[in-house]
Protein backbone atom coordinates (compact mmCIF):
# COMPACT_ATOMS: atom_id res chain seq x y z
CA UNK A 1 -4.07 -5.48 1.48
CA UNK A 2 -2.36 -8.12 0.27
CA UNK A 3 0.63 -8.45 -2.15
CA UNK A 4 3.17 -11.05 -3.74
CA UNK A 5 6.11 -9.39 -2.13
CA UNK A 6 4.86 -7.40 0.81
CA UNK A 7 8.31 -6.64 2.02
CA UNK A 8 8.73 -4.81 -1.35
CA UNK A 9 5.37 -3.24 -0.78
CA UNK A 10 5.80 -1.97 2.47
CA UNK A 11 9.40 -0.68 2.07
CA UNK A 12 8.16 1.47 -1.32
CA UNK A 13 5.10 2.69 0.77
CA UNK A 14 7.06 4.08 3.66
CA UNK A 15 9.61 5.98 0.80
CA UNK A 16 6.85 7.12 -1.81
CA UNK A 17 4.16 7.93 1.22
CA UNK A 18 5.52 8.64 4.01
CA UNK A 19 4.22 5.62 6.46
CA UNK A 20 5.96 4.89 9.09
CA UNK A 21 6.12 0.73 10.32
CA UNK A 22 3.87 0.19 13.15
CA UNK A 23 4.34 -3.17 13.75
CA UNK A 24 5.84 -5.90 11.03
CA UNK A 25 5.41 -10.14 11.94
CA UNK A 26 8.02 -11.88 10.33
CA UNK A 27 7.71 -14.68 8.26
CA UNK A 28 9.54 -17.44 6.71
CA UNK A 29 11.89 -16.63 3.49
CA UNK A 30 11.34 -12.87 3.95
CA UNK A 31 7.44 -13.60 3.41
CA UNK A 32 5.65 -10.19 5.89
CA UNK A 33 2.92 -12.24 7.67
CA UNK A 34 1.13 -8.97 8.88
CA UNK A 35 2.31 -5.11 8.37
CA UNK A 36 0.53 -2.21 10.04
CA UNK A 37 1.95 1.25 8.52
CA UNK A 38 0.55 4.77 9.69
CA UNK A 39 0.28 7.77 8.30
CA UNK A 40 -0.69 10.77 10.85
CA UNK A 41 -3.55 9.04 12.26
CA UNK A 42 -4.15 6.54 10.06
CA UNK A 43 -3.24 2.79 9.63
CA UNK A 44 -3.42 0.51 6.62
CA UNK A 45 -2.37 -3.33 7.37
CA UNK A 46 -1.04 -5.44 4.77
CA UNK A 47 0.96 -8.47 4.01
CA UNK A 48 2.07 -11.51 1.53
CA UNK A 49 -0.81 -13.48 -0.07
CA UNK A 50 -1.51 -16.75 1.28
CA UNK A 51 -3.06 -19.90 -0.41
CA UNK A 52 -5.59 -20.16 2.60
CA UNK A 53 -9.35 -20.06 3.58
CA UNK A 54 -9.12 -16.10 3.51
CA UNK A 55 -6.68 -15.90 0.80
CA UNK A 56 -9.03 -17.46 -2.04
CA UNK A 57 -11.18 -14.84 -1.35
CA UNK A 58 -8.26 -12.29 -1.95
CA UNK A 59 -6.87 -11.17 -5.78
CA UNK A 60 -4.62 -9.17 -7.12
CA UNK A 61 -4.89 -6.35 -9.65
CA UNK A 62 -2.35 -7.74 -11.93
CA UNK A 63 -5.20 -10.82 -11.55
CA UNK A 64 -7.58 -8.26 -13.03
CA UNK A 65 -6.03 -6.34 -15.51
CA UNK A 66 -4.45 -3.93 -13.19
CA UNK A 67 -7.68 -3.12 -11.79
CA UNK A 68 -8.62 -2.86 -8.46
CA UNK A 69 -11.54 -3.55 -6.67
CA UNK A 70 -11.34 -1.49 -3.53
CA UNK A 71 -9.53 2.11 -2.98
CA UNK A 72 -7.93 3.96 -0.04
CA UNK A 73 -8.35 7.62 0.63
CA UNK A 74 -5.97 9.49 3.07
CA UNK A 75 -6.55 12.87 4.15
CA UNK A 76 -2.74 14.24 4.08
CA UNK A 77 -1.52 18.10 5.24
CA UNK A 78 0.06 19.38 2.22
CA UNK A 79 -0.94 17.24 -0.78
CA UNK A 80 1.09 19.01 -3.54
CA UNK A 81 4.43 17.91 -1.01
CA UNK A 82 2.94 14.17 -0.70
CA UNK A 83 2.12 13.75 -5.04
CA UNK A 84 5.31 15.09 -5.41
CA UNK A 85 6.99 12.05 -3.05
CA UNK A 86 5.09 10.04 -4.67
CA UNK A 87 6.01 10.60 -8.41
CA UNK A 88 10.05 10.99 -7.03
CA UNK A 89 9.37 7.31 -5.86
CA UNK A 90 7.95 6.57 -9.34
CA UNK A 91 4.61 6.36 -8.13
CA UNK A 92 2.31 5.60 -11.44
CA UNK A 93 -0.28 8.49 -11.69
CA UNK A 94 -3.45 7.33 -12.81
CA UNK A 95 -5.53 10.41 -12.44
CA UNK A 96 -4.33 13.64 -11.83
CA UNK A 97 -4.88 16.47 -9.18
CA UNK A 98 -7.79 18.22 -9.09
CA UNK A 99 -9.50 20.79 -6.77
CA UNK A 100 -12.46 19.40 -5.54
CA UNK A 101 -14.86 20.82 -3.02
């Protein structure tokens, strides 16, 4: 994933979600080069955008009206306990909880 301020990103992800830093690369001007965060046994990566070969072919939702044009499913213990972190970190709910089978 890429954002304009990854530190920002990462930081908020770890508070709202619960990942923990994995491994973070540095870059200049407090630009995140490359982020890997886990969760349990999961791992997302992420860092800054980048006006490169890969980065044209990378957008943003606020690009796109605030929509996105991928999604990330984690399969979490309790997921009342993590929705509720994520709304105290003022996490924007776009759909709410439902049992599903």
């Amino acid at each position: 994933m890429r954002y304009r301020d990854a530190a920002v990103a990462m930081h908020w992800s770890c508070r709202a979600f619960g990942f923990e830093r994995q491994l973070v690369v540095p870059g200049e001007n407090g630009r995140i080069e490359h982020a890997q965060l886990t969760l349990g046994r999961g791992l997302i990566m992420l860092g800054s955008g980048r006006h490169n070969a890969y980065g044209r072919h990378m957008g943003s939702p606020l690009d796109l009206d605030r929509r996105n044009t991928w999604s990330i499913e984690i399969v979490v213990d309790d997921i009342d306990a993590h929705y509720a972190r994520a709304v105290e970190a003022g996490a924007e709910i776009l759909q709410l909880l439902e049992d599903q089978g």
